[in-house]
PDB file of N, CA and C in Angstrom:
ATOM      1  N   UNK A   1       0.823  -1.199   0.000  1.00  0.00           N
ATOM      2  CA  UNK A   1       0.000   0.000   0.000  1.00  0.00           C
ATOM      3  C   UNK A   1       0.862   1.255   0.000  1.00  0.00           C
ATOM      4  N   UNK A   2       1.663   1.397  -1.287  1.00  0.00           N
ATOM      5  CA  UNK A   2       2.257   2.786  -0.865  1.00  0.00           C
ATOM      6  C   UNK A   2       2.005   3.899  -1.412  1.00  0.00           C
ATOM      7  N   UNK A   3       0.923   3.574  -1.845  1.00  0.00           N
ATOM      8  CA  UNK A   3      -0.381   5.048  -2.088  1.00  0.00           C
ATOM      9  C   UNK A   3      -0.895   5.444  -0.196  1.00  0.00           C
ATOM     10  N   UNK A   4      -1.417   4.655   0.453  1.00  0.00           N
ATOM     11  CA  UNK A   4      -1.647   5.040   1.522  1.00  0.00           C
ATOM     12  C   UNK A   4      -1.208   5.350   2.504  1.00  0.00           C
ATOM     13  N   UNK A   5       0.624   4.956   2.047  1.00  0.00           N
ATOM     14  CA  UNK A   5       1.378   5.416   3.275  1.00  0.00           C
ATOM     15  C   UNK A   5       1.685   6.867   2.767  1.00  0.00           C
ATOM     16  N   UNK A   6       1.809   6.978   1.412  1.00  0.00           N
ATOM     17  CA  UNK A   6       2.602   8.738   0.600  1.00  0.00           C
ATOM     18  C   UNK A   6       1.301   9.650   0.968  1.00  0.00           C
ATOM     19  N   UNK A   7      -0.239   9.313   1.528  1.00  0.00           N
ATOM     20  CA  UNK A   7      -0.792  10.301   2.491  1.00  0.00           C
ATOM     21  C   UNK A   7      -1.276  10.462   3.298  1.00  0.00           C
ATOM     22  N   UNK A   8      -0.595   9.185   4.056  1.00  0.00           N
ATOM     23  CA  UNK A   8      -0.255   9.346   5.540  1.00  0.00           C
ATOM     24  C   UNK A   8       0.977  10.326   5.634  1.00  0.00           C
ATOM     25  N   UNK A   9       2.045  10.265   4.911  1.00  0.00           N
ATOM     26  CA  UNK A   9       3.356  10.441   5.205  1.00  0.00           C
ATOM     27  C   UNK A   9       2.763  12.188   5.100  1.00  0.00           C
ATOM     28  N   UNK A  10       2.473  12.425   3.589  1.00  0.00           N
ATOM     29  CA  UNK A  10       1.813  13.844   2.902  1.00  0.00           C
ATOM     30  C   UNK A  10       0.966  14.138   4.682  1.00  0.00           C
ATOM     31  N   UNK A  11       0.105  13.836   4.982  1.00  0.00           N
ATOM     32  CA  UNK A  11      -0.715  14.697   6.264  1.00  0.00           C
ATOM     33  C   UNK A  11       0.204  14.882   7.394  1.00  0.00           C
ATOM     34  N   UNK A  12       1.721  13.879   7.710  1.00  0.00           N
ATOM     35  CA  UNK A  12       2.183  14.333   8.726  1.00  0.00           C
ATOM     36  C   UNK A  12       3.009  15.395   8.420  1.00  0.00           C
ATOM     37  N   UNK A  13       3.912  15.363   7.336  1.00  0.00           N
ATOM     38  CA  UNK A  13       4.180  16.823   6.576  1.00  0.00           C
ATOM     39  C   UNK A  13       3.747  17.683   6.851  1.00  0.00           C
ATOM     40  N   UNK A  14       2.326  17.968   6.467  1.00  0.00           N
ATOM     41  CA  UNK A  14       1.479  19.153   6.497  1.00  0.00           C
ATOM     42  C   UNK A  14       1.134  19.722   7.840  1.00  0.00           C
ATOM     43  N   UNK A  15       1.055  18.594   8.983  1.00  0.00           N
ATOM     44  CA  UNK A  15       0.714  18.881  10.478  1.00  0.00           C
ATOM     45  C   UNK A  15       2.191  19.289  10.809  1.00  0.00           C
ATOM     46  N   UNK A  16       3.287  19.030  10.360  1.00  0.00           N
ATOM     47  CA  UNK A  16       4.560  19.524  10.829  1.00  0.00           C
ATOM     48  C   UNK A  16       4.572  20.791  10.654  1.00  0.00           C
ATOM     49  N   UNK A  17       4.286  21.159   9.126  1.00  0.00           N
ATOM     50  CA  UNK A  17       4.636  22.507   8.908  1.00  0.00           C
ATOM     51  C   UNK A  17       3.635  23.670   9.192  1.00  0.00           C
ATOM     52  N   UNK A  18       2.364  22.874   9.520  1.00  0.00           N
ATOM     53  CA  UNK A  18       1.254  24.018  10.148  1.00  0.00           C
ATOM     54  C   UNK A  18       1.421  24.294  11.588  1.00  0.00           C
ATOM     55  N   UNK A  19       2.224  23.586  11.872  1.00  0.00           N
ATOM     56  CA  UNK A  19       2.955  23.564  13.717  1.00  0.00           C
ATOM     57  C   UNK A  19       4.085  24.550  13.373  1.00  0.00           C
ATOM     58  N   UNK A  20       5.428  24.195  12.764  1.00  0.00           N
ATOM     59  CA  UNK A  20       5.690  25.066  12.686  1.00  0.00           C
ATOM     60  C   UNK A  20       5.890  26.661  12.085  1.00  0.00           C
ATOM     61  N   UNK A  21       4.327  26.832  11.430  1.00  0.00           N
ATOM     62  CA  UNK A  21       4.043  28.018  10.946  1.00  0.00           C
ATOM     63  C   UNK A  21       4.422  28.566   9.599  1.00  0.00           C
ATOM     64  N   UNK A  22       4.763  26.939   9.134  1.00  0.00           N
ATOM     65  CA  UNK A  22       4.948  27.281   7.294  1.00  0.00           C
ATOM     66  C   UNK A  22       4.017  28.685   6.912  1.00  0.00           C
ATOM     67  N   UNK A  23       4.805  29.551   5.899  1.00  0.00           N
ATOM     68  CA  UNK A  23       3.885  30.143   5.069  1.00  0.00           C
ATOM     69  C   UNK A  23       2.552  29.456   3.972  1.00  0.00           C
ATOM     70  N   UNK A  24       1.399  30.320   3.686  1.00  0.00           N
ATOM     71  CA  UNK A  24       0.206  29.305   3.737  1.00  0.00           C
ATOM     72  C   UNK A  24       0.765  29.118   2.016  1.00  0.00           C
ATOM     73  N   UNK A  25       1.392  29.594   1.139  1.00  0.00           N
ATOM     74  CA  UNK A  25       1.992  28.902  -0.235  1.00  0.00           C
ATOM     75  C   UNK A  25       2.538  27.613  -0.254  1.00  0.00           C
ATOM     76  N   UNK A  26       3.131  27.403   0.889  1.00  0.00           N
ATOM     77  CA  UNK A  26       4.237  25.903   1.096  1.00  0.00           C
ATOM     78  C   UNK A  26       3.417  24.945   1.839  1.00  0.00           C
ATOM     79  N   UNK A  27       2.045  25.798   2.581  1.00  0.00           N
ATOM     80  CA  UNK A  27       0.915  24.493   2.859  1.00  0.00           C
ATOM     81  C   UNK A  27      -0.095  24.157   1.727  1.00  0.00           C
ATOM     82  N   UNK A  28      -0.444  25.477   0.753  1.00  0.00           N
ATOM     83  CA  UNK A  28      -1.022  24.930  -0.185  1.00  0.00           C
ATOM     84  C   UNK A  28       0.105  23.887  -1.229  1.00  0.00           C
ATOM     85  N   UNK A  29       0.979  23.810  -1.460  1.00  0.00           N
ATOM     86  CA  UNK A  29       1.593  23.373  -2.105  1.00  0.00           C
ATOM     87  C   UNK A  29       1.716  21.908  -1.645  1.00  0.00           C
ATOM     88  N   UNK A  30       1.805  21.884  -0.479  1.00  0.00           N
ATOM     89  CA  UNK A  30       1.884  20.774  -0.003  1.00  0.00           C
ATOM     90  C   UNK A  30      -0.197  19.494   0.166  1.00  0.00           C
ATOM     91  N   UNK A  31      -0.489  20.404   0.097  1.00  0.00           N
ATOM     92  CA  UNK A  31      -1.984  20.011   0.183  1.00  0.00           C
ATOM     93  C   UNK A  31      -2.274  19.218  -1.761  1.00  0.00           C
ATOM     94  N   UNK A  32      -1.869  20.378  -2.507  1.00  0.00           N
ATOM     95  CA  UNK A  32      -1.918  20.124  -3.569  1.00  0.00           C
ATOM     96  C   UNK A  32      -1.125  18.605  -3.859  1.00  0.00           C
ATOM     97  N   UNK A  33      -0.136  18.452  -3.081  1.00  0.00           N
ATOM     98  CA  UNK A  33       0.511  17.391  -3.335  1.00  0.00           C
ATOM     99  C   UNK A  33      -0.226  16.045  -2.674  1.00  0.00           C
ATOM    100  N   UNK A  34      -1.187  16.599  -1.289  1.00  0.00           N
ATOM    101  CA  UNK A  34      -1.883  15.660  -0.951  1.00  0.00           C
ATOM    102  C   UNK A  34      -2.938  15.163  -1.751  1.00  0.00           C
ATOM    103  N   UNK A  35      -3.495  15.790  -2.479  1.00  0.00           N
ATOM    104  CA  UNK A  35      -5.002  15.416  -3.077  1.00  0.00           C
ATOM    105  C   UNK A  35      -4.225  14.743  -4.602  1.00  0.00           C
ATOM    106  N   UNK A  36      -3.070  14.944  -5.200  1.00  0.00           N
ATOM    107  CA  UNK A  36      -2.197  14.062  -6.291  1.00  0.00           C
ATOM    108  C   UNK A  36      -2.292  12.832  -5.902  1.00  0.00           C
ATOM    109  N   UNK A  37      -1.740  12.623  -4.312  1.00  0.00           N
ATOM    110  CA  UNK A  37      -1.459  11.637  -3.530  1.00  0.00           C
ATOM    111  C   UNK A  37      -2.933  10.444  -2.994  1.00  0.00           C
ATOM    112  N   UNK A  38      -3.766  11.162  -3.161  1.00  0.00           N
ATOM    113  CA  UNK A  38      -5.305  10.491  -2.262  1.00  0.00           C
ATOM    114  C   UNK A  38      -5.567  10.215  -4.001  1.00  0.00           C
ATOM    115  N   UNK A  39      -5.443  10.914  -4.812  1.00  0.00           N
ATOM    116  CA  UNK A  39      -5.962  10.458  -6.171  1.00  0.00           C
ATOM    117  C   UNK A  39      -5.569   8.843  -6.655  1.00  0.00           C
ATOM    118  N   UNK A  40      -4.234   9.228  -6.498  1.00  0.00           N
ATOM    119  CA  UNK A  40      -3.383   7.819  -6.691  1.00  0.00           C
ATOM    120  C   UNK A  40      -4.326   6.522  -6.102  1.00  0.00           C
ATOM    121  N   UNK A  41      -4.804   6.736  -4.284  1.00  0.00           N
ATOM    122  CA  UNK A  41      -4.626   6.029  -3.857  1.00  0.00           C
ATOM    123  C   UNK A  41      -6.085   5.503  -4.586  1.00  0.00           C
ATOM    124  N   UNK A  42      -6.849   6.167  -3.931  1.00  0.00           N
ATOM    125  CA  UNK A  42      -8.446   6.423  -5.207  1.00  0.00           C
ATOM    126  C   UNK A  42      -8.702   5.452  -6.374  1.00  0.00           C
ATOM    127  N   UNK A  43      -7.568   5.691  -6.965  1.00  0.00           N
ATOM    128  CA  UNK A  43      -7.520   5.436  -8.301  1.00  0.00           C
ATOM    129  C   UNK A  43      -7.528   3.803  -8.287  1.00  0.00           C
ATOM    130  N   UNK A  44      -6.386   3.280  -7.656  1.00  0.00           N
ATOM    131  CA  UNK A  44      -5.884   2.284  -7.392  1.00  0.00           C
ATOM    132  C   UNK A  44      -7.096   1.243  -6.602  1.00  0.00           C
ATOM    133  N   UNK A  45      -7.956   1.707  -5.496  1.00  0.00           N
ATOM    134  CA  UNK A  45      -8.639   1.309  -4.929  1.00  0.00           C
ATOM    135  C   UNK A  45     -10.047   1.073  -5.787  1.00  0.00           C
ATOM    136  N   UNK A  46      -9.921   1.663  -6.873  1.00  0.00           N
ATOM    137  CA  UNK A  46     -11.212   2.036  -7.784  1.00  0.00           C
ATOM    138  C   UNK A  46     -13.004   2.254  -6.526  1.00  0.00           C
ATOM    139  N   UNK A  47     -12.044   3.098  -5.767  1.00  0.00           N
ATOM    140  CA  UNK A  47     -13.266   3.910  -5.083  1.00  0.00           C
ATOM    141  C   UNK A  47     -13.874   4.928  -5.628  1.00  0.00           C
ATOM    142  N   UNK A  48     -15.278   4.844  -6.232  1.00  0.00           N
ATOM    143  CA  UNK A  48     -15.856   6.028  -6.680  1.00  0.00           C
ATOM    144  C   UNK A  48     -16.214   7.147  -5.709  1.00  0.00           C
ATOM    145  N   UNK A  49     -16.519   6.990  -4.018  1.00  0.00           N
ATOM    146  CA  UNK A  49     -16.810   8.187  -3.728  1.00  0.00           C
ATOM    147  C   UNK A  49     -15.591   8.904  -3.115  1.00  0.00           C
ATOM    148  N   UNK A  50     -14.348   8.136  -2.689  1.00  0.00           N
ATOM    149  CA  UNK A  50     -13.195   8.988  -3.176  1.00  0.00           C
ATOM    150  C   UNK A  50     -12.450   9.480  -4.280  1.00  0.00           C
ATOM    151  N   UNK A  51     -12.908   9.116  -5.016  1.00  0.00           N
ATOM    152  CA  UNK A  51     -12.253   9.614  -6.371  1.00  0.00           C
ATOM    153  C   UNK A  51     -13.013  10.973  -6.396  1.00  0.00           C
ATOM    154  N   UNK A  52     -14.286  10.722  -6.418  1.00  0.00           N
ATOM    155  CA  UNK A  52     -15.373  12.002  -6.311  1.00  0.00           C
ATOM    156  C   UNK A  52     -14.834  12.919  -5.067  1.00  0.00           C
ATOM    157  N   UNK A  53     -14.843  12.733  -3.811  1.00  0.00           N
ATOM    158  CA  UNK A  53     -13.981  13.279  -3.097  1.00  0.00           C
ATOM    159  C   UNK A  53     -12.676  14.376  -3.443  1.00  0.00           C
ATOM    160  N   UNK A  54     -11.807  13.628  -4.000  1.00  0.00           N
ATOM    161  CA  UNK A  54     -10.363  14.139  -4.604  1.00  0.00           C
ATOM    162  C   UNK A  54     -10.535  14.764  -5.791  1.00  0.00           C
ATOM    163  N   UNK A  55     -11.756  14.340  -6.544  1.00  0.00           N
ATOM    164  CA  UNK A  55     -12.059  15.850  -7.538  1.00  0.00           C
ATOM    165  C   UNK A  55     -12.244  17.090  -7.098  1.00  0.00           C
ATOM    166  N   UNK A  56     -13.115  16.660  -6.000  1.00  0.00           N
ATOM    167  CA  UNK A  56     -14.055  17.953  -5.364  1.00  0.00           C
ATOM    168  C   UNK A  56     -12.737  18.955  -4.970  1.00  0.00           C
ATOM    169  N   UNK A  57     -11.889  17.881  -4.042  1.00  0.00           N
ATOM    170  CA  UNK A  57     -10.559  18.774  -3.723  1.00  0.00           C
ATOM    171  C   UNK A  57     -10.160  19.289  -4.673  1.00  0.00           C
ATOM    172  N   UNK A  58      -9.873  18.916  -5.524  1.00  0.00           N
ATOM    173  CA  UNK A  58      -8.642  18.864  -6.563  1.00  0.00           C
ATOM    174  C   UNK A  58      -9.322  20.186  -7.213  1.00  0.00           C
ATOM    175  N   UNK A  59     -10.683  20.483  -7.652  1.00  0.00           N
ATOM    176  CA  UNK A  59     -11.587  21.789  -7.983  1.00  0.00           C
ATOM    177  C   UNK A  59     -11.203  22.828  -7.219  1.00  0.00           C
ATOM    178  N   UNK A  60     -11.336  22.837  -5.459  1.00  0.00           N
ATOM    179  CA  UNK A  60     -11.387  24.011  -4.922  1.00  0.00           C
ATOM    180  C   UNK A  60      -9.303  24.495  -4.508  1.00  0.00           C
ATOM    181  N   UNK A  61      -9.085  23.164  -4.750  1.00  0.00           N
ATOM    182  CA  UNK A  61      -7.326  24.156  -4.415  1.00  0.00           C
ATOM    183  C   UNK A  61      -7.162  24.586  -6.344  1.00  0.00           C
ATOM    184  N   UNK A  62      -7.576  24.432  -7.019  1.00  0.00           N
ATOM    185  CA  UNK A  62      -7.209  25.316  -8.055  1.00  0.00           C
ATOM    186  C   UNK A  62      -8.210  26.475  -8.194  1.00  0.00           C
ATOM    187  N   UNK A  63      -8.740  26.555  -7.288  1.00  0.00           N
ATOM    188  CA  UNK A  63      -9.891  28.081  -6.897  1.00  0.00           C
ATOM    189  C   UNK A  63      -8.517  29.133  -6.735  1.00  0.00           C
ATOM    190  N   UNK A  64      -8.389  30.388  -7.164  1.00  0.00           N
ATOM    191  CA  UNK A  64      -7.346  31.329  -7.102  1.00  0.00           C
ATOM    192  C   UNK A  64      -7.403  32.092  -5.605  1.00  0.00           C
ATOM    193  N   UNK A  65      -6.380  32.270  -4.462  1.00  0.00           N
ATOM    194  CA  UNK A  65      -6.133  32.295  -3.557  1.00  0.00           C
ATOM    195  C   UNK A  65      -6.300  33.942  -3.529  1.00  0.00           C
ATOM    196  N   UNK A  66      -7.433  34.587  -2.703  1.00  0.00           N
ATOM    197  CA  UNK A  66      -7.169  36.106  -2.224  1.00  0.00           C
ATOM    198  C   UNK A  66      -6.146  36.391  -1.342  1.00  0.00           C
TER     199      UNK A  66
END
């Protein structure tokens, strides 16, 4: 399963760097890399309501950031 460990690994990343106060570009960036990562796993699992899920994501982080 190493779709499910790359976002496990991807969310402890992200809890590291929201602890230590990453700027929010290097958490979106990193988020973006999570929902690549849940796609994979998605994909692989041929789960339709995560796949649907990881679209939905995958829609609102390419929403343009105020």
């Amino acid at each position: 399963m190493d779709e499910a460990r790359a976002v496990i690994d991807r969310l402890e990343r992200i809890d590291v760097l929201d602890r230590d106060g990453a700027p929010p570009a290097v958490l979106l960036e990193e988020l973006r890399g999570l929902v690549r990562d849940a796609e994979a796993w998605a994909r692989l699992e041929r789960d339709e309501r995560a796949a649907a899920a990881v679209e939905r994501c995958d829609s609102a982080l390419a929403q343009p950031v105020a």
